[in-house]
N, C-alpha and C. Protein backbone atom coordinates (compact mmCIF):
# COMPACT_ATOMS: atom_id res chain seq x y z
N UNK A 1 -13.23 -39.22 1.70
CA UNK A 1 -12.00 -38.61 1.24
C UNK A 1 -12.20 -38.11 -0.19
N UNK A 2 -11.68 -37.04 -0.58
CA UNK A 2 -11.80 -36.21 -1.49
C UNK A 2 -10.81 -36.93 -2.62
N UNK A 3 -11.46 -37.64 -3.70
CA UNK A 3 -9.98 -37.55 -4.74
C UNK A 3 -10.19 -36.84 -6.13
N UNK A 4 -11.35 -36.01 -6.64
CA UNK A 4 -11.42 -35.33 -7.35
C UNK A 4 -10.36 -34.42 -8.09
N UNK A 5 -10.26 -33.85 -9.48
CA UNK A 5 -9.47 -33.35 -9.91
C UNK A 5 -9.76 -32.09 -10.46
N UNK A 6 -9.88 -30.94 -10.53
CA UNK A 6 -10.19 -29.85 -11.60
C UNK A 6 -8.95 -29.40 -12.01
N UNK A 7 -9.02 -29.09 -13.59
CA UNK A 7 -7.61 -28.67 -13.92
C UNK A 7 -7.79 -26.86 -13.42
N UNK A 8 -6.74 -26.62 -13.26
CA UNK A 8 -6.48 -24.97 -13.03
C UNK A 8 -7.14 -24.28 -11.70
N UNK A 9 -7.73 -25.65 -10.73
CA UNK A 9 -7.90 -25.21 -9.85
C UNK A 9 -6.52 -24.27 -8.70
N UNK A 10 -7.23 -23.11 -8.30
CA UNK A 10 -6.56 -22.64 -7.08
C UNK A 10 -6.01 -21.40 -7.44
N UNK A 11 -5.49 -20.66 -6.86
CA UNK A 11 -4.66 -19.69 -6.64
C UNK A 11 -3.09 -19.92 -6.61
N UNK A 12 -2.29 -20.15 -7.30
CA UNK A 12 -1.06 -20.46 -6.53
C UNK A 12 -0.36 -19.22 -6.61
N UNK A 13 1.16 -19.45 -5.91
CA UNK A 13 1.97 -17.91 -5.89
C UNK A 13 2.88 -18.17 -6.81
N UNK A 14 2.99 -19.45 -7.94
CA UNK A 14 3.84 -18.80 -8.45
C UNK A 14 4.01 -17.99 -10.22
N UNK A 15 2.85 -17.69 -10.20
CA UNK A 15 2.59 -16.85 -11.35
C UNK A 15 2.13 -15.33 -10.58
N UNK A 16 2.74 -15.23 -9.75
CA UNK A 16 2.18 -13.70 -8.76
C UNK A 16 3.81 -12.98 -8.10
N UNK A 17 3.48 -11.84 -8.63
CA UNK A 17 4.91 -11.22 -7.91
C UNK A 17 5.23 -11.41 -6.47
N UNK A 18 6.65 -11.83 -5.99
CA UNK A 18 7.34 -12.58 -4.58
C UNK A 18 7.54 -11.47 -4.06
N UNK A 19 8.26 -11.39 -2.17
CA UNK A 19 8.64 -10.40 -1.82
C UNK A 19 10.58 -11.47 -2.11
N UNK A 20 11.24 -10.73 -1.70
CA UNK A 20 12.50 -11.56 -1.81
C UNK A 20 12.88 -12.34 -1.35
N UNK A 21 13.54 -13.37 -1.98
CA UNK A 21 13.58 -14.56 -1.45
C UNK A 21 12.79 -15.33 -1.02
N UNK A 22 11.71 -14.98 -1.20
CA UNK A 22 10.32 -16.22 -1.09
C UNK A 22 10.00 -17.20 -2.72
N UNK A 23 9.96 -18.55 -2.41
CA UNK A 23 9.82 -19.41 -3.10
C UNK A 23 8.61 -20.03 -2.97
N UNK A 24 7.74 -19.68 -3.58
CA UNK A 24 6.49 -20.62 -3.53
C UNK A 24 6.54 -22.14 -3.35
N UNK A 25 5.82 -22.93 -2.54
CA UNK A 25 5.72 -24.36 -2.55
C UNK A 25 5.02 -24.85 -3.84
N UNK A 26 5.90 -25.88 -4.50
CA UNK A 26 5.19 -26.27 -5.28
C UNK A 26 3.56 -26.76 -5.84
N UNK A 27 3.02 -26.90 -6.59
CA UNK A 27 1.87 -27.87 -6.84
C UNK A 27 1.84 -28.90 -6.72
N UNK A 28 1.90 -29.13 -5.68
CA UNK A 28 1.96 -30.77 -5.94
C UNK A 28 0.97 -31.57 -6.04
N UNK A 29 0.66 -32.62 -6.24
CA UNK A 29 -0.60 -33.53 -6.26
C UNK A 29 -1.48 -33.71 -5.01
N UNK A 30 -0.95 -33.62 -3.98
CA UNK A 30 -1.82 -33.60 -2.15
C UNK A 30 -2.54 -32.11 -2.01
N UNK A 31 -1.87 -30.92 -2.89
CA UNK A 31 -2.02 -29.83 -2.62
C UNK A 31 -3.06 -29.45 -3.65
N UNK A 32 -2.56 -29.59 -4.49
CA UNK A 32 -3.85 -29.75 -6.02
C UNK A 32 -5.50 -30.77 -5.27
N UNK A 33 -4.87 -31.90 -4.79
CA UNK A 33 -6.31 -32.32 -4.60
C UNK A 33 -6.92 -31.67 -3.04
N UNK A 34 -5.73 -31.23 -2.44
CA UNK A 34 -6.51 -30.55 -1.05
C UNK A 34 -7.68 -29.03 -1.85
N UNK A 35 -7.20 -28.81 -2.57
CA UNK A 35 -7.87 -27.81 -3.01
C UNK A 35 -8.97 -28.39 -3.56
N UNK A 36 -8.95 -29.03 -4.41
CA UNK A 36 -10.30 -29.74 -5.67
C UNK A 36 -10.97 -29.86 -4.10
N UNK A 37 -10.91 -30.73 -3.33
CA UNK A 37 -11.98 -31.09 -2.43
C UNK A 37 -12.39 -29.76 -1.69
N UNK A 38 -11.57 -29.03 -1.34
CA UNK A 38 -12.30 -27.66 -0.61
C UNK A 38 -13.25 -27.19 -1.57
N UNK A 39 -12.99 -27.04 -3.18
CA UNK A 39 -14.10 -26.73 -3.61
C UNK A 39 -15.44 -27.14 -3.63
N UNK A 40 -15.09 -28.15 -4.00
CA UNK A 40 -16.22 -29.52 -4.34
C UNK A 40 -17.14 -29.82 -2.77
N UNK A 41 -16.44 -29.41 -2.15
CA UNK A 41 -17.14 -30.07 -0.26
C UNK A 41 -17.27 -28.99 0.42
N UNK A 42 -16.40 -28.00 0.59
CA UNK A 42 -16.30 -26.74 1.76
C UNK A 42 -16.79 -25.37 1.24
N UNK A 43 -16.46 -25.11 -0.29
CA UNK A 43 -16.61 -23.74 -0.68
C UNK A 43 -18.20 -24.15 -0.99
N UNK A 44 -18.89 -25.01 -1.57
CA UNK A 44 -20.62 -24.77 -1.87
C UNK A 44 -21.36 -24.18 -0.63
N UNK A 45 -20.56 -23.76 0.78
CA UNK A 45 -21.21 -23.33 1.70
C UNK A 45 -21.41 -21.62 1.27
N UNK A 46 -20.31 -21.22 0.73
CA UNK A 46 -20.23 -20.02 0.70
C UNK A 46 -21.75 -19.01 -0.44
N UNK A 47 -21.82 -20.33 -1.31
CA UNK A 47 -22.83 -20.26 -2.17
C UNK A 47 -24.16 -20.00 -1.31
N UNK A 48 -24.11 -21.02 -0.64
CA UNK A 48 -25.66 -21.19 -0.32
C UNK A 48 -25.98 -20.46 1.06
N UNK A 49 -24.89 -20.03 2.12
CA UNK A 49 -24.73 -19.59 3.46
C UNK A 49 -25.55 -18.02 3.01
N UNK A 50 -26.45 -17.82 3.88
CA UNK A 50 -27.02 -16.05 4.63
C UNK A 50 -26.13 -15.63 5.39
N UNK A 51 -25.55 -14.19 5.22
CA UNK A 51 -24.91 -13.61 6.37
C UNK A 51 -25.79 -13.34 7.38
N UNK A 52 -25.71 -13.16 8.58
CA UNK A 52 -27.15 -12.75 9.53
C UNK A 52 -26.72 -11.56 9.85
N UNK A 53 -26.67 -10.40 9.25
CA UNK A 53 -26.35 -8.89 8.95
C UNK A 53 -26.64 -8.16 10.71
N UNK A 54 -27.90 -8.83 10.90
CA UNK A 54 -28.38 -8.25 12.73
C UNK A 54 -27.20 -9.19 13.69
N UNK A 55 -26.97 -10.33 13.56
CA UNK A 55 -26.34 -10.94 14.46
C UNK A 55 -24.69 -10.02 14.51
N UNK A 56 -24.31 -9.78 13.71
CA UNK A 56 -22.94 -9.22 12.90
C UNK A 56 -22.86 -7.86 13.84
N UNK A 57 -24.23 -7.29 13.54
CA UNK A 57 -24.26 -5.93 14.30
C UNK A 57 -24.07 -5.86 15.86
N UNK A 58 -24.68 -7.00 16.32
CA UNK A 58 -25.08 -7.34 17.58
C UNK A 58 -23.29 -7.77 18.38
N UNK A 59 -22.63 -8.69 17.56
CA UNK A 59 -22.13 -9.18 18.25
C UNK A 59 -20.32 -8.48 18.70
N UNK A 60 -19.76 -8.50 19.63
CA UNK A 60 -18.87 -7.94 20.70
C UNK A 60 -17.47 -8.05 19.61
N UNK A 61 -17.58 -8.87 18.84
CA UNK A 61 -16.38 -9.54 17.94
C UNK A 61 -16.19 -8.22 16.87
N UNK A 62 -14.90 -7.38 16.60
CA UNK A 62 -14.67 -6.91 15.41
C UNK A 62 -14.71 -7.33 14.34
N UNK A 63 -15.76 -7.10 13.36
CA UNK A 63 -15.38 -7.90 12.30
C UNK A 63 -14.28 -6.39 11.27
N UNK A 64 -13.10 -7.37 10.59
CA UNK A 64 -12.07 -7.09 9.92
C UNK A 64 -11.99 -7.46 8.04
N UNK A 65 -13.24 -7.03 7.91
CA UNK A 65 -12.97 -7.30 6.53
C UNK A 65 -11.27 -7.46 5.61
N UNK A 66 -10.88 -8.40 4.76
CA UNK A 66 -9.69 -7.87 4.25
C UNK A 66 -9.94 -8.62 3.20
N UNK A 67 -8.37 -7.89 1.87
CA UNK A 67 -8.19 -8.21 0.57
C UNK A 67 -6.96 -8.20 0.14
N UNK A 68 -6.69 -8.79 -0.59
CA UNK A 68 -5.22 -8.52 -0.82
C UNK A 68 -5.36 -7.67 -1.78
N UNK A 69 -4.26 -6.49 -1.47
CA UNK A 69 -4.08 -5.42 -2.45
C UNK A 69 -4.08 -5.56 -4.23
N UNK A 70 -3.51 -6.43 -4.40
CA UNK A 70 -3.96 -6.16 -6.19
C UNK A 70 -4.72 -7.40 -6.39
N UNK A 71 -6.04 -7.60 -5.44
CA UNK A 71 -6.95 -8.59 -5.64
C UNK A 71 -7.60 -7.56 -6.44
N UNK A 72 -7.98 -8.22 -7.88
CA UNK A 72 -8.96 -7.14 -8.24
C UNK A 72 -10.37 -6.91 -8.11
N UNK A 73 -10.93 -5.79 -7.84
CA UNK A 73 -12.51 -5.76 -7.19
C UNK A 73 -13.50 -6.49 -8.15
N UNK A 74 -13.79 -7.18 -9.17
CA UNK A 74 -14.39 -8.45 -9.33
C UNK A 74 -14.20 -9.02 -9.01
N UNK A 75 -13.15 -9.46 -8.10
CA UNK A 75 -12.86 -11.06 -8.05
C UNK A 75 -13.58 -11.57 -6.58
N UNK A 76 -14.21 -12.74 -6.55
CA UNK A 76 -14.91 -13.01 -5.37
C UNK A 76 -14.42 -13.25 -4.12
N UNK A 77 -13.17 -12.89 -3.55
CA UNK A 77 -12.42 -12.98 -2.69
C UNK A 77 -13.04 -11.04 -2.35
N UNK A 78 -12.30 -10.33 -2.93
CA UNK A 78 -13.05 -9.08 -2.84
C UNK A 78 -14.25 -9.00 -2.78
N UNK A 79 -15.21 -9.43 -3.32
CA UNK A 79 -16.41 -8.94 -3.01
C UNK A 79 -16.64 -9.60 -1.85
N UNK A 80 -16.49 -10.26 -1.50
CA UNK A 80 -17.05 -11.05 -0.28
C UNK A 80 -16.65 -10.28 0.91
N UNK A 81 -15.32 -9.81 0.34
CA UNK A 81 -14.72 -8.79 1.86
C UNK A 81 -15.65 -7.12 1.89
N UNK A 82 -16.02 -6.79 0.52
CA UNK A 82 -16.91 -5.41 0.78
C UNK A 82 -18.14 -5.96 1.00
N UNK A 83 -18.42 -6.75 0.94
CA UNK A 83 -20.02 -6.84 0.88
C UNK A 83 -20.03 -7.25 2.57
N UNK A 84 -19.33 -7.87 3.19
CA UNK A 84 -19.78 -7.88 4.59
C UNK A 84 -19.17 -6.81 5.21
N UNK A 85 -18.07 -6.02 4.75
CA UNK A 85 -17.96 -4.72 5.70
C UNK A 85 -18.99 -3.57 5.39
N UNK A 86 -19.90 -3.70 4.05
CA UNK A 86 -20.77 -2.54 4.02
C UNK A 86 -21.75 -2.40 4.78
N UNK A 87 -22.56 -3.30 5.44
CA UNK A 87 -23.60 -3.27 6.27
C UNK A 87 -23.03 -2.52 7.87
N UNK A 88 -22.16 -3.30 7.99
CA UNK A 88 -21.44 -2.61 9.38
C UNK A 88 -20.73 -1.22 8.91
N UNK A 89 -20.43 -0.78 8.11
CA UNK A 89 -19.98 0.23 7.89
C UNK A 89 -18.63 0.06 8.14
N UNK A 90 -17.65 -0.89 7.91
CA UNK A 90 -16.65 -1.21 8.17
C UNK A 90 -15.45 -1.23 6.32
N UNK A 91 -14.54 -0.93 6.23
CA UNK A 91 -14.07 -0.54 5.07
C UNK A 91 -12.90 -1.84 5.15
N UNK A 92 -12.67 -2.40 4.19
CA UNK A 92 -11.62 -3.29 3.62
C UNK A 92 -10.77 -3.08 3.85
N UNK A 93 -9.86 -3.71 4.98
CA UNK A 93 -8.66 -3.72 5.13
C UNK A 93 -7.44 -4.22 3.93
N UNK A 94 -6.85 -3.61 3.64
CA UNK A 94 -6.06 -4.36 2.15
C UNK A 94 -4.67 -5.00 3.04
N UNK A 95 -4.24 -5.65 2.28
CA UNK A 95 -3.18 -6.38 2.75
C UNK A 95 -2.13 -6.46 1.61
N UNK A 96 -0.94 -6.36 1.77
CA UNK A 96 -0.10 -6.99 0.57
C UNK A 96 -0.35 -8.00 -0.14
N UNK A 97 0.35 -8.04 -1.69
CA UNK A 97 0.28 -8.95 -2.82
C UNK A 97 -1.29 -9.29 -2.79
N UNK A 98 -2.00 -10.31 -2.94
CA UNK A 98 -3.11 -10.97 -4.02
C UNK A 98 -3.61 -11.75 -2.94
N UNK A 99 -4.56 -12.32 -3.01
CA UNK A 99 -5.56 -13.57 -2.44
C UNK A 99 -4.23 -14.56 -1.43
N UNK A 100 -3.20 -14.87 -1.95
CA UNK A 100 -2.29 -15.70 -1.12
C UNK A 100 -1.07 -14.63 -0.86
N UNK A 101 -1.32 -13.44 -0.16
CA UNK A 101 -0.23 -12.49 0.13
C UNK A 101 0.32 -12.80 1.22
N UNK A 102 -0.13 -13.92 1.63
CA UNK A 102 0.57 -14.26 3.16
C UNK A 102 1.58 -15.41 2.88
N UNK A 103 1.85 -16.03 1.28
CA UNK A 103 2.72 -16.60 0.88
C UNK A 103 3.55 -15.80 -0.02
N UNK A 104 3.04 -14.85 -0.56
CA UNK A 104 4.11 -13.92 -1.94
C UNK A 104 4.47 -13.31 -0.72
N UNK A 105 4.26 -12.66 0.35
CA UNK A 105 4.37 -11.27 1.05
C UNK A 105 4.49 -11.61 2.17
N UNK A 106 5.16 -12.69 3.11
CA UNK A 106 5.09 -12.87 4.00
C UNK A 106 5.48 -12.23 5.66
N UNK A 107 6.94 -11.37 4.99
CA UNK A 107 7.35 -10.78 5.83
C UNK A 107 6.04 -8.82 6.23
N UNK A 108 5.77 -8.50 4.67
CA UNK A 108 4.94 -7.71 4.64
C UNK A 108 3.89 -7.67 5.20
N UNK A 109 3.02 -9.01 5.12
CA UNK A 109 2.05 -9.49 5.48
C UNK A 109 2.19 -9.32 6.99
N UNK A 110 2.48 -10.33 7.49
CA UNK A 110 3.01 -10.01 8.85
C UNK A 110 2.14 -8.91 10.03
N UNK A 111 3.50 -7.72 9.12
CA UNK A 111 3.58 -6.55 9.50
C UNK A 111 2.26 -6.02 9.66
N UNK A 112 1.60 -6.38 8.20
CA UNK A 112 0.17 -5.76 8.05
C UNK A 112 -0.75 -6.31 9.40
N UNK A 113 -0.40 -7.47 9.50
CA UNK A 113 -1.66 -8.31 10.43
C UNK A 113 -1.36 -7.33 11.52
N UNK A 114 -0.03 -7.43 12.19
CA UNK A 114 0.10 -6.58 13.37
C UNK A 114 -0.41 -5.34 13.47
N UNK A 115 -0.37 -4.65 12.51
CA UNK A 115 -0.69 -3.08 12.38
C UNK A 115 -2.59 -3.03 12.45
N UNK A 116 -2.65 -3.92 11.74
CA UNK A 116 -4.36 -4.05 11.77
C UNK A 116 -4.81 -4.62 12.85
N UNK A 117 -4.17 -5.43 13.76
CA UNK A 117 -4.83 -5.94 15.22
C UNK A 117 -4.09 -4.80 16.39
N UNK A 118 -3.31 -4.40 15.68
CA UNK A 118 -2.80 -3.24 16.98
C UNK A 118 -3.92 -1.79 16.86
N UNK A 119 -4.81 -1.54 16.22
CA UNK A 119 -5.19 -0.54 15.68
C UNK A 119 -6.63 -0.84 16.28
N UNK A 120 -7.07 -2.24 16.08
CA UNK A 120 -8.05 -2.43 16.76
C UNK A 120 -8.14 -2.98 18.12
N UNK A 121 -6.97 -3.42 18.48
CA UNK A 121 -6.89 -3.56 20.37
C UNK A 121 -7.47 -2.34 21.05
């Protein structure tokens, strides 16, 4: 079990513009440390993981790169989404609000998911 702490870990929504009437869930302490441990245990995969660029090509599955729209293109949430749609030749799907637009933007969001899986059905 994870009980680690980093201060300023995470993304939260509520320093990020809302759609209306959306209230971010607080920080709370279960949520703060669910995060510290994803870093500390789950995200060092992302570090050290090979994409297998031929398998990607090969396989039947769409891949759907995405970003949230005012993710800005340094930030490693973005790059991670261009860098695996460039090999396939596949372009970044953007999505409303930031990295957690499916909590600022939910009703938007949504919409987006549908429009982007209806497009590729």
């Amino acid at each position: 079990m994870c009980r680690h702490r980093r201060a300023g870990a995470g993304h939260w929504a509520s320093n990020q513009e809302l759609e209306p009437d959306v209230r971010p869930a607080p920080l709370t302490p279960d949520r703060a440390a669910g995060f510290d441990c994803f870093i500390a245990h789950d995200f060092t995969a992302v570090r050290r993981d090979h994409v297998d660029v031929a398998a990607l090509r090969r396989t039947p599955v769409r891949v759907v790169p995405a970003a949230g729209r005012t993710t800005p293109r340094h930030v490693l949430d973005r790059k991670c989404a261009a860098e695996l749609g460039a090999p396939l030749g596949v372009p970044v799907e953007e999505f409303p609000g930031g990295h957690n637009g499916n909590l600022t933007h939910p009703a938007a969001y949504a919409e987006r998911v549908k429009a982007v899986l209806s497009a590729i059905a």
